[in-house]
Protein backbone atom coordinates (compact mmCIF):
# COMPACT_ATOMS: atom_id res chain seq x y z
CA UNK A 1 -12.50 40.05 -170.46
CA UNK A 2 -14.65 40.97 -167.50
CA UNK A 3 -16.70 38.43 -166.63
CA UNK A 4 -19.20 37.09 -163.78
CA UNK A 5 -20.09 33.34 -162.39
CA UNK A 6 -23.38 31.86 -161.61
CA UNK A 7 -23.60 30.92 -158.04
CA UNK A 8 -22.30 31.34 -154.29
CA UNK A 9 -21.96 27.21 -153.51
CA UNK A 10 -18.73 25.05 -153.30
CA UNK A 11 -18.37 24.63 -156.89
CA UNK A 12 -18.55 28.34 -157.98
CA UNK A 13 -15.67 29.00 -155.12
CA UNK A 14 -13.83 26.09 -156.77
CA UNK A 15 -14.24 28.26 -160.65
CA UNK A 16 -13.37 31.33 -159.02
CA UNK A 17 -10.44 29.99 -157.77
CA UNK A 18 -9.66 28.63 -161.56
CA UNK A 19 -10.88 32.11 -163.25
CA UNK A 20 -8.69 34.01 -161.24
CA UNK A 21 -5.76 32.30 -162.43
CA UNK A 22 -6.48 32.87 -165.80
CA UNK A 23 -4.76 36.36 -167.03
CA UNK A 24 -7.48 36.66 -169.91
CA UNK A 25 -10.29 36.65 -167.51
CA UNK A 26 -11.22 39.45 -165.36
CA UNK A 27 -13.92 38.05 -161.97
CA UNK A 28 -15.89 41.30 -161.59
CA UNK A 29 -18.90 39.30 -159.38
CA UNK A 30 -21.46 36.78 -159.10
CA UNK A 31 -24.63 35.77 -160.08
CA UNK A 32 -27.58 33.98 -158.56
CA UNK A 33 -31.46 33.50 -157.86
CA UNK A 34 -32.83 36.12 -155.47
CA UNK A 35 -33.58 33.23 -152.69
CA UNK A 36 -29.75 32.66 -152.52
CA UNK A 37 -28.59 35.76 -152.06
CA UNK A 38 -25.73 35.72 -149.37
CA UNK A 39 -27.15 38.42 -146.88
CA UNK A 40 -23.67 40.38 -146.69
CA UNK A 41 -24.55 40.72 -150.68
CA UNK A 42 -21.02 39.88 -151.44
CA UNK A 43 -19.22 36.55 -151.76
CA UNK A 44 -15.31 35.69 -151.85
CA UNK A 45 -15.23 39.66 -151.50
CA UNK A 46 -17.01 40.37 -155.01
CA UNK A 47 -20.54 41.61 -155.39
CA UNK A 48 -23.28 39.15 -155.95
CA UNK A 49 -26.22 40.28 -157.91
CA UNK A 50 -29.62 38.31 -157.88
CA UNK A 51 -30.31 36.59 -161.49
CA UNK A 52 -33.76 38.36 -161.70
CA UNK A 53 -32.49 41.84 -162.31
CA UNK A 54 -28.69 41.08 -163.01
CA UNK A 55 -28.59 43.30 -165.97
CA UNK A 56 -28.80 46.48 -164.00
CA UNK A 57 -25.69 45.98 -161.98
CA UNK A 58 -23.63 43.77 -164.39
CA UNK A 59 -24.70 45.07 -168.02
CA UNK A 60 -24.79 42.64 -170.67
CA UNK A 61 -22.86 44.39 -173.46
CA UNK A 62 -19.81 44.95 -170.95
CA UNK A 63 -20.04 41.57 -168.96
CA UNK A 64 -20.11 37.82 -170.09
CA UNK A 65 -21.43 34.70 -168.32
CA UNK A 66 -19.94 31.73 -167.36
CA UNK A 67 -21.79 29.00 -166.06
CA UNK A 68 -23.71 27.85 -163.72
CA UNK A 69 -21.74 24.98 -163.25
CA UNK A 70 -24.06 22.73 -162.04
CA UNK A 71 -25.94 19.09 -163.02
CA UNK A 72 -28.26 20.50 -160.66
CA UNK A 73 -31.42 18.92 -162.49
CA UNK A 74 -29.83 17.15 -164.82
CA UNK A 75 -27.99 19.47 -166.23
CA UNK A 76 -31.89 21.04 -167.18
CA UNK A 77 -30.86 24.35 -164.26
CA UNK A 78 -27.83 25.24 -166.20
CA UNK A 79 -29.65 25.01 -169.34
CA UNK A 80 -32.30 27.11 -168.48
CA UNK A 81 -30.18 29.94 -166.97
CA UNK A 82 -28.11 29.78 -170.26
CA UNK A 83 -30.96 30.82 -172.11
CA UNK A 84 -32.78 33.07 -170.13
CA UNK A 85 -29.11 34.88 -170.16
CA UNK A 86 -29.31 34.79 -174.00
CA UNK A 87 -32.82 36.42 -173.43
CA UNK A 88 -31.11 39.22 -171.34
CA UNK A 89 -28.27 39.78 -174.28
CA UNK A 90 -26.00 38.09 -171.99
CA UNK A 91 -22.51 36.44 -174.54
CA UNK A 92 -20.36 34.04 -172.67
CA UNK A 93 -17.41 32.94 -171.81
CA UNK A 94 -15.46 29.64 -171.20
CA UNK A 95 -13.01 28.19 -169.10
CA UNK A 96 -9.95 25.96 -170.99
CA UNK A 97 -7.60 24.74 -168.11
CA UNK A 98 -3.59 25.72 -169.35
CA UNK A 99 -3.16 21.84 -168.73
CA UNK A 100 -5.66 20.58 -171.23
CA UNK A 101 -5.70 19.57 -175.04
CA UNK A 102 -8.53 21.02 -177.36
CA UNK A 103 -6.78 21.17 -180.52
CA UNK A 104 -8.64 20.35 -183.10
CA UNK A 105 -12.05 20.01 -181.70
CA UNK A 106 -15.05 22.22 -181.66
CA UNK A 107 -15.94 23.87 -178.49
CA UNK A 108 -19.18 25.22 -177.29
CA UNK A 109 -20.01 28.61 -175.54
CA UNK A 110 -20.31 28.63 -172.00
CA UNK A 111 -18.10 25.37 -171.49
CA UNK A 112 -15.58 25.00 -168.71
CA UNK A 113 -12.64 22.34 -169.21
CA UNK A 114 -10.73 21.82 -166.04
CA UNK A 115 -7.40 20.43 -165.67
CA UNK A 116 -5.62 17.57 -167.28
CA UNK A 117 -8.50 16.83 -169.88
CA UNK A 118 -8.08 15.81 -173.50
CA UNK A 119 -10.52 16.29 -176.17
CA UNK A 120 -9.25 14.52 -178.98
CA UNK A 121 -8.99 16.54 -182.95
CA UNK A 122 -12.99 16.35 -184.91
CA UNK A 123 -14.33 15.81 -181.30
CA UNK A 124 -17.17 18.06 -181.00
CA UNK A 125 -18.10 19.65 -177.51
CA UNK A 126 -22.13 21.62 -176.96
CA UNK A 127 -23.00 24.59 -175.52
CA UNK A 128 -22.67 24.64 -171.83
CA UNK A 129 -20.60 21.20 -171.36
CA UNK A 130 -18.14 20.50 -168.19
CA UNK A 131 -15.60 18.25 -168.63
CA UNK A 132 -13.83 18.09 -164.48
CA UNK A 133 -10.50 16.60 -164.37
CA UNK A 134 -8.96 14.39 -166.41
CA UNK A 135 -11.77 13.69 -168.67
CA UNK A 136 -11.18 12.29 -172.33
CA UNK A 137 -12.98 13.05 -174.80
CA UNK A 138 -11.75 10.78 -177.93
CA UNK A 139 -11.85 11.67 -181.64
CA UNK A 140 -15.02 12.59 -183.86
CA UNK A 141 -16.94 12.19 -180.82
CA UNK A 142 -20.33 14.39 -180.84
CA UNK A 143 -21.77 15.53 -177.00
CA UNK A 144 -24.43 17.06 -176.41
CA UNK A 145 -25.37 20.59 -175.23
CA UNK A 146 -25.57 20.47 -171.14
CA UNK A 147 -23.75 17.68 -170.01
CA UNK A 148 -21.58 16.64 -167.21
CA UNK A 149 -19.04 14.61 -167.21
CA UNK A 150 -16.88 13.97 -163.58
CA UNK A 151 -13.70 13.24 -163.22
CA UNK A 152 -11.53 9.95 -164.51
CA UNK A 153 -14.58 9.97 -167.51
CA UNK A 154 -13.42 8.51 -170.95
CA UNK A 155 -15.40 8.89 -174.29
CA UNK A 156 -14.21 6.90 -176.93
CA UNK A 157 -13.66 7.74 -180.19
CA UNK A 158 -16.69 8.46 -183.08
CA UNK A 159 -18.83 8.23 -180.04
CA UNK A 160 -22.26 10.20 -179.44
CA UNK A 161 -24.01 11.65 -176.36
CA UNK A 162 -27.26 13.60 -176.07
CA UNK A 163 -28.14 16.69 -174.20
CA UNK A 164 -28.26 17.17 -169.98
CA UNK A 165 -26.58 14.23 -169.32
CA UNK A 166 -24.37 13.41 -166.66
CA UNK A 167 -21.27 10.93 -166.61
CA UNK A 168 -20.59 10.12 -162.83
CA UNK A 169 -16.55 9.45 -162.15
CA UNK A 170 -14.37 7.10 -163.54
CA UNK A 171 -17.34 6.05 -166.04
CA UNK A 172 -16.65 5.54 -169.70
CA UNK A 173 -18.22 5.00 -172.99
CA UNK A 174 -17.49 2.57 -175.54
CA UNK A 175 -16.31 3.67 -179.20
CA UNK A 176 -19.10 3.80 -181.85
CA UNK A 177 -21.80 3.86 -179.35
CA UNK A 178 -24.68 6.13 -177.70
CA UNK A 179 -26.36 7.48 -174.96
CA UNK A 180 -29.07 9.28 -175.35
CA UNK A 181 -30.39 12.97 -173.77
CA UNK A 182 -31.24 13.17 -170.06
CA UNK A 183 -29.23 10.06 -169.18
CA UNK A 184 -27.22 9.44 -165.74
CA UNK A 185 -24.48 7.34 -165.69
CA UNK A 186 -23.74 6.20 -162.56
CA UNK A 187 -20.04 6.18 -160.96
CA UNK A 188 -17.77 3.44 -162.01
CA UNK A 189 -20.23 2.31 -164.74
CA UNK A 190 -18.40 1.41 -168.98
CA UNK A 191 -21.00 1.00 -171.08
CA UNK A 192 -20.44 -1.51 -174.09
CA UNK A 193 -24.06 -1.05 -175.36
CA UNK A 194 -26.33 2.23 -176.41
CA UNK A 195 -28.56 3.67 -173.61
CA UNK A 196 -31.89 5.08 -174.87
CA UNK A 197 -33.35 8.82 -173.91
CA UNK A 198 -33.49 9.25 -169.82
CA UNK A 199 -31.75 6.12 -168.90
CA UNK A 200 -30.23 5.51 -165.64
CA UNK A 201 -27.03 3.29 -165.95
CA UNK A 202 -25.60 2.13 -162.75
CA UNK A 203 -23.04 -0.43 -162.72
CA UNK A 204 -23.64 -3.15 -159.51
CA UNK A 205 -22.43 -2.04 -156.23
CA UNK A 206 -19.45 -2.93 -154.51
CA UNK A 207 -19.53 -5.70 -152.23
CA UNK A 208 -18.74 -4.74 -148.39
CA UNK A 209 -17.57 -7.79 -145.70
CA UNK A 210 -17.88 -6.36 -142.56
CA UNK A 211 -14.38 -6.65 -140.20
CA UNK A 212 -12.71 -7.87 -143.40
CA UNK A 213 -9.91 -5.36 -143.88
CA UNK A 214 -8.40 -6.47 -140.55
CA UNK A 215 -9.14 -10.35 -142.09
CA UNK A 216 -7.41 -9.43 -145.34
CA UNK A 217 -4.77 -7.27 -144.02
CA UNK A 218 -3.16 -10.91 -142.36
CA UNK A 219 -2.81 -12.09 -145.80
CA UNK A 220 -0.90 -8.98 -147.06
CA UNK A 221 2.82 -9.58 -146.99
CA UNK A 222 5.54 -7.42 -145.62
């Protein structure tokens, strides 16, 4: 399947890297707004095309889309370019990591599951959702369309979250409970109770003793 990514920034370089791996996908070039067009026109040695006329060099009925793979916005960017690609006739593909375990769920278009994840059986997945490493996603849970979740993430079972939302790392979510759309959840933040519609849900910050590793370290044995 020939396909092209959305973007020229760290993270599409990191899904390149992942695409190219993959012997059912075929990287033909990249995508992006006009204002971010690399000058050379090309990017990890593929041609990049700007979004606003992207049809003519990349046709629709012999290319699919993947991504952009972004929470730039909450999430609201990649959801946008999703369906102004639907506009153009655009289908799309996803990304499953080798490493990962689907079975069982429901997967949305234009999702990209990297490495290590698990999405439990009657889990169900939106259009457009990134799970990055090691996420789990637990049984009959229902996400929304658009979110993020970063690595070290956990979902517990029969629970729900709404659309563009973002899960910061090592967060998780308690079973039988919700989060609404356009939520943030902050890094290092469980939640035990529902979150309402455009939340932010930020656990309290670490405490930092100035000159007290070299205090603590005396304490340490061996």
């Amino acid at each position: 399947m020939d396909i092209i990514l959305f973007g020229v920034g760290q993270i599409a370089e990191v899904m390149a890297h992942y695409v190219q791996q993959d012997p059912a996908l075929n990287l033909v070039g990249f995508t992006v707004d006009r204002q971010y067009l690399p000058p050379s026109g090309a990017f990890k040695g593929l041609p990049v095309a700007a979004w606003e006329d992207v049809s003519s060099t990349f046709p629709p009925h012999l290319i699919r889309l993947l991504g952009p793979v972004s929470y730039r916005g909450n999430n609201t960017f990649r959801r946008d370019r999703h369906l102004e690609a639907r506009e153009k006739g655009y289908r799309f593909a996803s990304y499953v990591h080798p490493s990962s375990h689907v079975g069982g769920a429901e997967i949305g278009e234009n999702s990209v599951i990297l490495e290590d994840c698990t999405v439990q059986p009657y889990a169900r997945l939106g259009a457009g959702t990134i799970l990055w490493s090691k996420v789990h996603i637990g049984h009959h849970a229902q996400i929304g369309d658009f979110c993020f979740f970063a690595s070290f993430c956990g979902i517990a079972g029969n629970a729900r979250v709404g659309d563009c939302t973002f899960f910061g790392g090592q967060t998780g979510l308690a079973d039988n409970r919700s989060v609404g759309s356009g939520c943030i959840v902050g890094a290092g933040t469980v939640l035990t109770e529902d979150v309402p519609d455009g939340a932010l849900a930020v656990a309290r910050g670490v405490r930092i003793v100035q000159n007290g590793a070299r205090r603590f370290a005396r304490t340490l044995l061996g």
